[in-house]
C-alpha atoms as a PDB file:
ATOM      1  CA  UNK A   1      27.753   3.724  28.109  1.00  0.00           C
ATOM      2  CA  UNK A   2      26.571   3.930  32.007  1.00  0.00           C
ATOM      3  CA  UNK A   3      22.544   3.441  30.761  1.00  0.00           C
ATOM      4  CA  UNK A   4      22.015   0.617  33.441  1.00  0.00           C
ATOM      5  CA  UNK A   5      21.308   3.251  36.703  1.00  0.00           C
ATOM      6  CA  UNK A   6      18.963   5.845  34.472  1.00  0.00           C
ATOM      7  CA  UNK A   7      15.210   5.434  35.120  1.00  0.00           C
ATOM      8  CA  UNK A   8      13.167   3.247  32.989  1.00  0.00           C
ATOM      9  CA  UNK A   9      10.362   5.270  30.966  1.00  0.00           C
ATOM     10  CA  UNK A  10       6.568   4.159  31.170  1.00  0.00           C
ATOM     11  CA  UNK A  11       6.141   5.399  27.843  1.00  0.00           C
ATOM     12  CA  UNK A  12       6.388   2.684  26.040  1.00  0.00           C
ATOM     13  CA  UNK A  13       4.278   0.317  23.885  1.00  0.00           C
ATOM     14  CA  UNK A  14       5.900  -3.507  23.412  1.00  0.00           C
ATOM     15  CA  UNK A  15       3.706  -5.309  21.332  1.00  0.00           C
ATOM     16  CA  UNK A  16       6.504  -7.989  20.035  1.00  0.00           C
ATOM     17  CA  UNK A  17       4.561 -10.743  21.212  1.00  0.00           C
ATOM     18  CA  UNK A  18       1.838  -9.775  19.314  1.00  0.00           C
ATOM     19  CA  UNK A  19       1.533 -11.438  15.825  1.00  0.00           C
ATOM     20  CA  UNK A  20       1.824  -9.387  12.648  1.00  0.00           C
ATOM     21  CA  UNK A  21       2.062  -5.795  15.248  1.00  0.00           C
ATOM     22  CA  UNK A  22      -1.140  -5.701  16.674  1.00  0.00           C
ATOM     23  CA  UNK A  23      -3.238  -2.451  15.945  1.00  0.00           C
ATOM     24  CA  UNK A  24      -1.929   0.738  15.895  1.00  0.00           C
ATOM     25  CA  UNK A  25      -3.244   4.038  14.833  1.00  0.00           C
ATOM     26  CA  UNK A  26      -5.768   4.881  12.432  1.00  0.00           C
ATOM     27  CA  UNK A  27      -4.038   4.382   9.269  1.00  0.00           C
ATOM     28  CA  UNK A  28      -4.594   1.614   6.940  1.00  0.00           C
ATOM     29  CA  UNK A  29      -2.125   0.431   3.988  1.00  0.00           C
ATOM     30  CA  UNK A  30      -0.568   2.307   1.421  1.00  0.00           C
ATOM     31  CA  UNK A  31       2.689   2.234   3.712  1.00  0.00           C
ATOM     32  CA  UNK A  32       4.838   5.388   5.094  1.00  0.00           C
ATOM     33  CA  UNK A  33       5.822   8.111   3.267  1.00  0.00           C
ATOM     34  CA  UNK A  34       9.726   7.700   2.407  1.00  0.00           C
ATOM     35  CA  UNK A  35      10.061  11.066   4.464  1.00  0.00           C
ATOM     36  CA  UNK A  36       9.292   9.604   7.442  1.00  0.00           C
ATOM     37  CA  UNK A  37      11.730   6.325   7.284  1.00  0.00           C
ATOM     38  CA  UNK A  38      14.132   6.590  10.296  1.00  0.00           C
ATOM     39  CA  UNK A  39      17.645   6.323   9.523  1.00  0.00           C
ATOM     40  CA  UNK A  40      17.757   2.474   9.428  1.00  0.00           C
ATOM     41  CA  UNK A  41      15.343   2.593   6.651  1.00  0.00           C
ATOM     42  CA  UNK A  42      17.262   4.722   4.072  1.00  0.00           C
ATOM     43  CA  UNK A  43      19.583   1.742   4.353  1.00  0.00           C
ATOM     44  CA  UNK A  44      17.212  -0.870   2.802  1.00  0.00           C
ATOM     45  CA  UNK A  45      15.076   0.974   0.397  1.00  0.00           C
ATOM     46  CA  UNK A  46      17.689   2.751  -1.128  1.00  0.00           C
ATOM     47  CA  UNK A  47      20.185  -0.195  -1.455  1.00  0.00           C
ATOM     48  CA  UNK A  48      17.264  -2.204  -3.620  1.00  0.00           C
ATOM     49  CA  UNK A  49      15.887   1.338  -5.254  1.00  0.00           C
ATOM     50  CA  UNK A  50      19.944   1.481  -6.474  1.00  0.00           C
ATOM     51  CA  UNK A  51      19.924  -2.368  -7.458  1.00  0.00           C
ATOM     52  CA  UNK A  52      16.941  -2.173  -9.174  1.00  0.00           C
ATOM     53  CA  UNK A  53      17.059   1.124 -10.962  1.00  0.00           C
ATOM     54  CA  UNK A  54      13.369   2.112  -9.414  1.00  0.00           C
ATOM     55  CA  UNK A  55      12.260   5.036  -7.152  1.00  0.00           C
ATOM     56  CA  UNK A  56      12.390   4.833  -3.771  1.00  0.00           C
ATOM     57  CA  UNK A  57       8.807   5.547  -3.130  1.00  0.00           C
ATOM     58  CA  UNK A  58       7.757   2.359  -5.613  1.00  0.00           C
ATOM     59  CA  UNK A  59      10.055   0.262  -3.710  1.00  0.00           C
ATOM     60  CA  UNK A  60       8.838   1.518  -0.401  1.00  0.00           C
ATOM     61  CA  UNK A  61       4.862   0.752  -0.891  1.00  0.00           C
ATOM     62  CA  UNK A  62       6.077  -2.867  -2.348  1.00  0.00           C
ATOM     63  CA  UNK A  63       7.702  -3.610   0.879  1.00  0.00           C
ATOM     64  CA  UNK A  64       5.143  -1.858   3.081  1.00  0.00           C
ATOM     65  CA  UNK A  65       2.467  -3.937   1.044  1.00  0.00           C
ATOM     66  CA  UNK A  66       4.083  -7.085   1.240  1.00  0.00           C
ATOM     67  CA  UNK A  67       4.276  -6.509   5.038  1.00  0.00           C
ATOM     68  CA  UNK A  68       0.760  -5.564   5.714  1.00  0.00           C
ATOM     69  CA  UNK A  69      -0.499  -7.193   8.669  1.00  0.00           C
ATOM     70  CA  UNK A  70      -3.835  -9.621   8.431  1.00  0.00           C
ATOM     71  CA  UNK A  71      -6.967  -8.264  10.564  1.00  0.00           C
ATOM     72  CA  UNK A  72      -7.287 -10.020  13.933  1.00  0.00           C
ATOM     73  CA  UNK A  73     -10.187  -9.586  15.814  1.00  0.00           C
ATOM     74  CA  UNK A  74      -8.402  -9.951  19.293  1.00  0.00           C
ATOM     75  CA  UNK A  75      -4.626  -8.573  19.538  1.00  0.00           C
ATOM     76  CA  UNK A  76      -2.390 -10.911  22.056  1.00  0.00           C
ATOM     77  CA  UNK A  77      -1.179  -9.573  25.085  1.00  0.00           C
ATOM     78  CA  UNK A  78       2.266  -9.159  25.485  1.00  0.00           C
ATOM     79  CA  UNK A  79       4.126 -11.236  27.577  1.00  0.00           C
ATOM     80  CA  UNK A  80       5.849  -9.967  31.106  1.00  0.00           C
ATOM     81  CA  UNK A  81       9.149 -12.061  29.646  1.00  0.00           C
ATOM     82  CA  UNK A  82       9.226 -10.012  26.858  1.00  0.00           C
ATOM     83  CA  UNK A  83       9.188  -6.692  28.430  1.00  0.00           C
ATOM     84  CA  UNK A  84      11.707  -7.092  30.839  1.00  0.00           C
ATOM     85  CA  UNK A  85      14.685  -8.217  28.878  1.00  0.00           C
ATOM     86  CA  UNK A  86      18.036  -6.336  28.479  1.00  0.00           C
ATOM     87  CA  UNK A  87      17.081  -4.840  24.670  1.00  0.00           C
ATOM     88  CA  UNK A  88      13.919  -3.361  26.115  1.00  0.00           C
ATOM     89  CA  UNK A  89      15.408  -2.405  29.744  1.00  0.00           C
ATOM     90  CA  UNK A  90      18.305  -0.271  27.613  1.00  0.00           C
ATOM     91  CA  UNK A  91      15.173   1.143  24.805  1.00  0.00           C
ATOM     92  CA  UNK A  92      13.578   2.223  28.155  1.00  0.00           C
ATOM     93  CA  UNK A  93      16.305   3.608  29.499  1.00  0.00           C
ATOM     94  CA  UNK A  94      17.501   6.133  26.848  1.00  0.00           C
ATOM     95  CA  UNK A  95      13.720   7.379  26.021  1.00  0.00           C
ATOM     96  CA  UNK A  96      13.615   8.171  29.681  1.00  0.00           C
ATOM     97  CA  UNK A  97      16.811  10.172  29.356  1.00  0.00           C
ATOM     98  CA  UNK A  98      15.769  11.910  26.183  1.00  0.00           C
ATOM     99  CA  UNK A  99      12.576  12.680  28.223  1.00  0.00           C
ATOM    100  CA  UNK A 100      14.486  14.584  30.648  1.00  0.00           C
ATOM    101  CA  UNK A 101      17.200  16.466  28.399  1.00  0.00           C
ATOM    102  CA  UNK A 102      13.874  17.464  25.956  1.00  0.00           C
ATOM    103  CA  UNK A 103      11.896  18.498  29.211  1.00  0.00           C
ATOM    104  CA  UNK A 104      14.260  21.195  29.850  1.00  0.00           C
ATOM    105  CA  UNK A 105      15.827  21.650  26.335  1.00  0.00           C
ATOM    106  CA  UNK A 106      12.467  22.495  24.320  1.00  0.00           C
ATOM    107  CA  UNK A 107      11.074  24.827  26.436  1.00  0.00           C
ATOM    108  CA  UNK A 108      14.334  26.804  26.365  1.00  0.00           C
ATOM    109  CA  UNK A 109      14.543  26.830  22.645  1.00  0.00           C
ATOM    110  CA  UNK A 110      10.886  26.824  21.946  1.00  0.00           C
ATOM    111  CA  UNK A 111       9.015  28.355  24.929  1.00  0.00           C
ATOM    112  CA  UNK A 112       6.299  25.642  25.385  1.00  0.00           C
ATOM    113  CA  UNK A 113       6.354  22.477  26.886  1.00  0.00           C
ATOM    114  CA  UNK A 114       8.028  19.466  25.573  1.00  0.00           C
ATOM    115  CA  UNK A 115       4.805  16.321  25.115  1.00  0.00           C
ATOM    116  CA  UNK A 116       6.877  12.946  25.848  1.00  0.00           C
ATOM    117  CA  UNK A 117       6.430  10.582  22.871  1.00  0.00           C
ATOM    118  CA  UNK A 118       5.454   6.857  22.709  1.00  0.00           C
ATOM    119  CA  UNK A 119       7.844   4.030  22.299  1.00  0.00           C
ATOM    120  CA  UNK A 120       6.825   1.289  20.036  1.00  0.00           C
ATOM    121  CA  UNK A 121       8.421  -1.897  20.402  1.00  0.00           C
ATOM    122  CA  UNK A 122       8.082  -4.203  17.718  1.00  0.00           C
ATOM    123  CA  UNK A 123       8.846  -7.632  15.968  1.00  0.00           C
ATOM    124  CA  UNK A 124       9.104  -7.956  12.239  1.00  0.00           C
ATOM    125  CA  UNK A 125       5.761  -6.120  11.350  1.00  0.00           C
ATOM    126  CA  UNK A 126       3.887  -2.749  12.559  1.00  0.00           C
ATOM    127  CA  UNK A 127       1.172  -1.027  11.903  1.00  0.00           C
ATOM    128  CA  UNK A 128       0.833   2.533  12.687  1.00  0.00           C
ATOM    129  CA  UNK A 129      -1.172   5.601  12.094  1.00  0.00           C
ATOM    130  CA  UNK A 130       1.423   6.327   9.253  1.00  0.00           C
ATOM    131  CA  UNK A 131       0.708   2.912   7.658  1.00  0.00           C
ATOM    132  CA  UNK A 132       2.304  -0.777   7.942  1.00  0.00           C
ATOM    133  CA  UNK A 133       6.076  -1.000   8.369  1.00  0.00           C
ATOM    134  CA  UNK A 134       8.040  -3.674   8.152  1.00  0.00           C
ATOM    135  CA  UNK A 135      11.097  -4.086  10.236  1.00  0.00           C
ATOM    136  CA  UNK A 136      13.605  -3.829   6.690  1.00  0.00           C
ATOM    137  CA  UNK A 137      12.858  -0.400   7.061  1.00  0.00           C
ATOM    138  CA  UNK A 138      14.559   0.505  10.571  1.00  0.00           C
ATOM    139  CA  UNK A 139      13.469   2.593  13.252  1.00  0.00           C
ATOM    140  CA  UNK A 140      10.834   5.543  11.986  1.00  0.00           C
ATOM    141  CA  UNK A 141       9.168   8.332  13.617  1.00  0.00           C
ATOM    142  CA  UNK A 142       5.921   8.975  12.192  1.00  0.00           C
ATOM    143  CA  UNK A 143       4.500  12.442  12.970  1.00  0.00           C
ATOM    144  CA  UNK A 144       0.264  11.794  12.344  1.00  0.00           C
ATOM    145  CA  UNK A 145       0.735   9.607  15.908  1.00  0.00           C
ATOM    146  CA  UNK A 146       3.803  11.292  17.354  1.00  0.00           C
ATOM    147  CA  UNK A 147       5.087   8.309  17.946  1.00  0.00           C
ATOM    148  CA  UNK A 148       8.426   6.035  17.373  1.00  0.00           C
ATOM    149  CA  UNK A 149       8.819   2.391  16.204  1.00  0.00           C
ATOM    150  CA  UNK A 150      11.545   0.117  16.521  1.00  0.00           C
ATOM    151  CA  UNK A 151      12.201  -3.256  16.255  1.00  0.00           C
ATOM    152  CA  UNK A 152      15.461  -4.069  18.804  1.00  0.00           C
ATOM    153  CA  UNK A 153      16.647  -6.348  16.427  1.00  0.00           C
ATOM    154  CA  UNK A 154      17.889  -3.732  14.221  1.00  0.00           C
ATOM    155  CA  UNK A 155      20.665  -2.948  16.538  1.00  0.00           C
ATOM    156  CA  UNK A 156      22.456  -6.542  16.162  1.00  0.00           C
ATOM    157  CA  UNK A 157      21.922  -5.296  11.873  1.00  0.00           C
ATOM    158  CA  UNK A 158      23.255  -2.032  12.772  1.00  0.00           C
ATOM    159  CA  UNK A 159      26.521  -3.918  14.459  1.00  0.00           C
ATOM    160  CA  UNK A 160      26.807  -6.894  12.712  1.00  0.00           C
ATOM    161  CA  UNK A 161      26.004  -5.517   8.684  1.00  0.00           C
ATOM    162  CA  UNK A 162      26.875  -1.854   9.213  1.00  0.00           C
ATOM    163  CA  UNK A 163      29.633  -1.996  11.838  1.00  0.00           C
ATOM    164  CA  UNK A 164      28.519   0.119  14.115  1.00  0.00           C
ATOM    165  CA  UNK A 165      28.138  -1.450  17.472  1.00  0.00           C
ATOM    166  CA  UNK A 166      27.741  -0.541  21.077  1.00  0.00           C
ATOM    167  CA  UNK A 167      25.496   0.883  23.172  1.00  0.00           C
ATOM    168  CA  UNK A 168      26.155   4.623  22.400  1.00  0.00           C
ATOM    169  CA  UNK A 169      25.546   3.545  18.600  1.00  0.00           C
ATOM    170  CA  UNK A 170      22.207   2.415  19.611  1.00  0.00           C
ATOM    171  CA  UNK A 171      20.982   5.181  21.974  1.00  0.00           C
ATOM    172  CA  UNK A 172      21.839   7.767  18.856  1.00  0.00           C
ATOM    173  CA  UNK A 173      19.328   5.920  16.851  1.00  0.00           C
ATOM    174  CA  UNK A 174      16.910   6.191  19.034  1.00  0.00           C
ATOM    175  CA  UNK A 175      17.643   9.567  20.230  1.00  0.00           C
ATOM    176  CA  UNK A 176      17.774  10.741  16.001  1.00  0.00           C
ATOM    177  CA  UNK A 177      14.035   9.648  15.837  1.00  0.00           C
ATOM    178  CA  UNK A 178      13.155  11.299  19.080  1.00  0.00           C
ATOM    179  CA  UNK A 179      14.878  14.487  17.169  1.00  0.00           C
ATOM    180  CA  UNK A 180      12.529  14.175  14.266  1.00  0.00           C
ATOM    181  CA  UNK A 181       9.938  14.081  16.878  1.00  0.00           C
ATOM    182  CA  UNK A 182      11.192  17.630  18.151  1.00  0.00           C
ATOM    183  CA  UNK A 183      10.839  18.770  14.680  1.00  0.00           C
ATOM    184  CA  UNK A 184       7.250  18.042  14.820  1.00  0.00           C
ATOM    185  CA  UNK A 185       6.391  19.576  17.928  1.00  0.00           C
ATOM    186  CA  UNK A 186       8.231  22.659  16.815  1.00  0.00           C
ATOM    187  CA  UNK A 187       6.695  22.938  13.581  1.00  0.00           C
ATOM    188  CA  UNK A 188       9.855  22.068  11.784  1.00  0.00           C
ATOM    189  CA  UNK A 189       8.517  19.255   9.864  1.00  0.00           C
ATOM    190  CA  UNK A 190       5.658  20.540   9.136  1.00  0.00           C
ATOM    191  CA  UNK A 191       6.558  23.642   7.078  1.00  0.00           C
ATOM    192  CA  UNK A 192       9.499  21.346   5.553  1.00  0.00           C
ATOM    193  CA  UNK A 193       6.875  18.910   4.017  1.00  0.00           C
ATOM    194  CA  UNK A 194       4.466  21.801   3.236  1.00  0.00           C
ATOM    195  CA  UNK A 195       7.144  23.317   1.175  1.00  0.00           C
ATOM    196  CA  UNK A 196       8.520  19.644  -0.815  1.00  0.00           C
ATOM    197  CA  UNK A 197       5.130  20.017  -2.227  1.00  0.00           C
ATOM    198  CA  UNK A 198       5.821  23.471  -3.977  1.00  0.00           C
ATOM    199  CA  UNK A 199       9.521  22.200  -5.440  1.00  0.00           C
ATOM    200  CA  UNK A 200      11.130  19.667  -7.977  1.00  0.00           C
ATOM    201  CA  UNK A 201      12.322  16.252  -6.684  1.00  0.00           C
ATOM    202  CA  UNK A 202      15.774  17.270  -6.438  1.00  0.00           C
ATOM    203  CA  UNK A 203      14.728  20.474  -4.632  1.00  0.00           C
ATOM    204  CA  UNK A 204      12.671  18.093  -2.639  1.00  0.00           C
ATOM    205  CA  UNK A 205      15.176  15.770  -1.516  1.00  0.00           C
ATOM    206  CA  UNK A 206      17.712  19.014  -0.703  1.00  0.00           C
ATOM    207  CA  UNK A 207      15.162  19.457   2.022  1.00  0.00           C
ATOM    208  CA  UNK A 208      14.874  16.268   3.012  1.00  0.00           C
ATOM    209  CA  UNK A 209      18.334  16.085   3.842  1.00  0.00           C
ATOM    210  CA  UNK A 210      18.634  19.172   5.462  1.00  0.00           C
ATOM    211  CA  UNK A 211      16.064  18.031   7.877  1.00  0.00           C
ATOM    212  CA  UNK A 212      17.802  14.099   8.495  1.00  0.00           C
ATOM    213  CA  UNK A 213      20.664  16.495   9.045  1.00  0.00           C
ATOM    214  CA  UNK A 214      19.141  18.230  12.145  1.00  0.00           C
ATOM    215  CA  UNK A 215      17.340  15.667  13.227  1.00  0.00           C
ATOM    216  CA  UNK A 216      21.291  13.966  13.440  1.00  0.00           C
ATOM    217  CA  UNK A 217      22.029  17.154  15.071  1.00  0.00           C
ATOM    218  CA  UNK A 218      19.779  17.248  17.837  1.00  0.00           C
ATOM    219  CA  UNK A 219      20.370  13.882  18.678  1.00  0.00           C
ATOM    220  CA  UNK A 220      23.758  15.232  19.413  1.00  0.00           C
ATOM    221  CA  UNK A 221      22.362  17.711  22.085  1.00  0.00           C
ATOM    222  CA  UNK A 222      21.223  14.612  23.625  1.00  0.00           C
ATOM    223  CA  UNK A 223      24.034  13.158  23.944  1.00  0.00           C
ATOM    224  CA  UNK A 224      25.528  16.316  25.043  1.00  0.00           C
ATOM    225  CA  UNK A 225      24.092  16.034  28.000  1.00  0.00           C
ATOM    226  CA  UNK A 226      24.573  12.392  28.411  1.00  0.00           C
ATOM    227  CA  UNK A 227      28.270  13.416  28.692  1.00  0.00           C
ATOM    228  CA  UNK A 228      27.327  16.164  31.316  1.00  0.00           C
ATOM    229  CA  UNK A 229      25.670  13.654  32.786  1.00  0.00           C
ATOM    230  CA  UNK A 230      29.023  11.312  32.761  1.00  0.00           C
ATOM    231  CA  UNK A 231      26.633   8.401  31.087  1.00  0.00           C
ATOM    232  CA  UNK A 232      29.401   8.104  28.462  1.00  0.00           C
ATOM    233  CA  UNK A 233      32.613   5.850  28.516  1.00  0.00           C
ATOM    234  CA  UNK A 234      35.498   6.034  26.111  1.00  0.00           C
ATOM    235  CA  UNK A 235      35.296   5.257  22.784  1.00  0.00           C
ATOM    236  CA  UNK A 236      31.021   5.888  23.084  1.00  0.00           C
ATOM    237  CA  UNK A 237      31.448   9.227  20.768  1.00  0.00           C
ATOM    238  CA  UNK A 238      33.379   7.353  17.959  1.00  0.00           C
ATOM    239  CA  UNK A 239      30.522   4.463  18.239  1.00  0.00           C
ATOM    240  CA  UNK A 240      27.874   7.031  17.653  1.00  0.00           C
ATOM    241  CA  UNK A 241      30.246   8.994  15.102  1.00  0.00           C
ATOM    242  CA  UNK A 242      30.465   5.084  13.283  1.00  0.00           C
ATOM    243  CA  UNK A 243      26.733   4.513  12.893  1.00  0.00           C
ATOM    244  CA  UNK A 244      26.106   8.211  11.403  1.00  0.00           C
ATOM    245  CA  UNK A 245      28.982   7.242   8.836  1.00  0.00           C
ATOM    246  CA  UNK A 246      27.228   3.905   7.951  1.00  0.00           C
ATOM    247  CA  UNK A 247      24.496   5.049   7.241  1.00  0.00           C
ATOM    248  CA  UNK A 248      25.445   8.302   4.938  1.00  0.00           C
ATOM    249  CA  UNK A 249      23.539   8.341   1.651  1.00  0.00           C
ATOM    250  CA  UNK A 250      27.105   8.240  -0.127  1.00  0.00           C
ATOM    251  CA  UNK A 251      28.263   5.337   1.676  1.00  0.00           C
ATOM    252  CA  UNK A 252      25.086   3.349   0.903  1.00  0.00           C
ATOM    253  CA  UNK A 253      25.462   3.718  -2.551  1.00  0.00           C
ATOM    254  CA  UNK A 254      28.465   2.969  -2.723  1.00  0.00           C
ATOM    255  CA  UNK A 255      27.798  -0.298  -0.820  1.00  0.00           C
ATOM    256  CA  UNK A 256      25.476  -1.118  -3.522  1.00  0.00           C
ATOM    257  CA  UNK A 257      27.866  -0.984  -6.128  1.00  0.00           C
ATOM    258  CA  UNK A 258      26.745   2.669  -7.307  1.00  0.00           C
ATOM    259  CA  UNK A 259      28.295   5.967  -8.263  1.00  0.00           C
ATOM    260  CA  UNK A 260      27.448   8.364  -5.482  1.00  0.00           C
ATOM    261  CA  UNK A 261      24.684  10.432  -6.781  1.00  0.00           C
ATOM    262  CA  UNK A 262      24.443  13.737  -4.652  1.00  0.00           C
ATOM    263  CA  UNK A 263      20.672  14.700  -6.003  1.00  0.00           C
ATOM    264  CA  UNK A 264      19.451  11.272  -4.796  1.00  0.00           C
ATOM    265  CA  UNK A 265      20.657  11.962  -1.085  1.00  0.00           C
ATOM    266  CA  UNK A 266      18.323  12.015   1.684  1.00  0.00           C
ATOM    267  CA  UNK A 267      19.622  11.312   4.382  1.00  0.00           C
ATOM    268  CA  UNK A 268      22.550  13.253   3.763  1.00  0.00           C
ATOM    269  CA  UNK A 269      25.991  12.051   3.256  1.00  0.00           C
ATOM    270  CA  UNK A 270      28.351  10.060   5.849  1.00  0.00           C
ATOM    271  CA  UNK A 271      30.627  12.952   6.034  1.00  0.00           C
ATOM    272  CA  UNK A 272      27.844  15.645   6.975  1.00  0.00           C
ATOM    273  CA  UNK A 273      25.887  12.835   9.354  1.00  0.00           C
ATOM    274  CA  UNK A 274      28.913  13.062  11.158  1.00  0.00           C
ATOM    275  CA  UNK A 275      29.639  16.642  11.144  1.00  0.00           C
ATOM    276  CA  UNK A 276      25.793  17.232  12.594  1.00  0.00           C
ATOM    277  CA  UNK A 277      25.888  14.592  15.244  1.00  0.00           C
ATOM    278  CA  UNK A 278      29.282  16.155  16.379  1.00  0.00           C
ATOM    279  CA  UNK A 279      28.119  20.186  16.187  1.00  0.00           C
ATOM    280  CA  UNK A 280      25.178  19.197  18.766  1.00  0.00           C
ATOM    281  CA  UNK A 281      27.507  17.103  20.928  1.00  0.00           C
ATOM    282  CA  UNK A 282      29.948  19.992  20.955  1.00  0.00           C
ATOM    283  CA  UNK A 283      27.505  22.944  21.508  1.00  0.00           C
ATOM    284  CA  UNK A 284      24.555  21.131  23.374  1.00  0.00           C
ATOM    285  CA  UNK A 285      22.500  23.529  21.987  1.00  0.00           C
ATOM    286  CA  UNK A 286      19.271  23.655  19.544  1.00  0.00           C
ATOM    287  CA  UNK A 287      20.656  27.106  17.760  1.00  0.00           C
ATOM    288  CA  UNK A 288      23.057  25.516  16.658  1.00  0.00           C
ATOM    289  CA  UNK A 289      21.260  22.804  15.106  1.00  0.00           C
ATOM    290  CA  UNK A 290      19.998  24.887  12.233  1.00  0.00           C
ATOM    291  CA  UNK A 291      20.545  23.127   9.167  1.00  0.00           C
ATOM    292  CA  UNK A 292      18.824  25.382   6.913  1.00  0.00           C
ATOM    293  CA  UNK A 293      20.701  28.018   7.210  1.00  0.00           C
ATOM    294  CA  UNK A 294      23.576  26.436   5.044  1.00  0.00           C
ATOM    295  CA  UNK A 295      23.185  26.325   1.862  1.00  0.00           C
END
């Protein structure tokens, strides 16, 4: 992927040299809401929710706890080193290309203006206004600070564990989380949560799929226009095609040793990931990114 000549976003927060995450947000512990995991952090929670036969959401605020940072009084500065290597330089890089396909896309499909979120770069620990996060649970996008967390190091899991590498791999997980930040601004999100309150757990997790699903799709239109843009190289769709297939509710439980339990899903499974991701890269367009129209 040709990232190296894009602009470099100033939207970003790199607090990896600060110990335990530094503060963030007004949230305390209690940890984030499984909803609003980002798509490395189905991949932990529900591998050990499998293994050890408990729900998600008990698994998830035993991680989250174990994680929480201690209260410092003074939160280190970050270092210039740390915010100028190549991880960082690439993070920058495709948040300041989603800037400027979501600048021009969202008004189009939603007729206000698109608000640019905040890039949180971490190391092993965060806290945010969603709660504390450890980095087992992957990138995340939470909504109550419209912003998105990520430690870089999950990229060398997401290669080296999942078998997804390359840079096009990366950029779609950030550009999935900057999709779930679309559904926010739209108002997407919102009525989806509203309305997992009303139905059963199954119902529940129907819906939660069905939004991972567009949020896969929109990441697409990204990289839609990355092509237009002639950013990509060959073989950069199949990388990004790879990482949506890891990462499929299906193949994770199978990974854990499971039979493949479609009410449990999601996240959706590795076949429809893929299917998504491809209809926006296709189409390029947020119509066709409507996910809840199928039933």
């Amino acid at each position: 992927m040709r990232w190296q000549d894009l602009r470099r976003s100033d939207n970003v927060d790199d607090r990896r040299d600060e110990d335990g995450g530094g503060s963030g947000g007004s949230g305390g512990g209690g940890g984030l809401p499984i909803g609003q995991l980002g798509i490395g952090g189905v991949v932990i929670v529900g591998i050990i929710s499998l293994l050890l036969g408990q729900n998600p959401l008990q698994v998830l605020g035993l991680i989250a706890n174990h994680s929480a940072p201690a209260h410092r009084s003074q939160p280190a500065q970050p270092k210039a080193a740390a915010r100028d290597d190549s991880a960082s330089q690439f993070a920058r890089a495709i948040l300041a290309s989603t800037e400027d396909v979501w600048s021009k896309a969202y008004p189009e499909a939603f007729g206000n203006a698109y608000k640019k979120p905040t890039l949180v770069l971490f190391r092993g620990q965060v806290k945010s206004a969603c709660g504390s996060a450890s980095s087992a649970m992957g990138p995340f996008y939470c909504s109550a600070d419209q912003q998105v967390y990520i430690d870089l190091s999950f990229y060398d899991e997401l290669a080296k564990r999942y078998g997804a590498p390359g840079d096009f791999a990366n950029a779609y997980v950030l550009a999935h989380e900057i999709g779930h930040h679309v559904q926010n601004l739209s108002g997407i999100s919102g009525k989806v949560h509203q309305k997992q309150q009303q139905v059963s757990k199954k119902q529940a997790n129907a819906l939660s799929v069905k939004l991972e699903l567009q949020a896969d799709c929109l990441a697409g239109v990204w990289g839609y226009y990355a092509a237009q843009n002639k950013l990509l190289e060959p073989g950069d769709v199949e990388a990004g095609l790879a990482a949506a297939n890891a990462i499929g509710d299906d193949t994770l439980q199978r990974g854990a040793g499971q039979a493949v339990t479609p009410d449990a899903f999601t996240h959706g499974s590795s076949e429809q990931r893929m299917h998504w991701f491809k209809q926006g890269l296709t189409s390029g367009s947020v119509s066709s990114c409507n996910t809840f129209a199928n039933k």
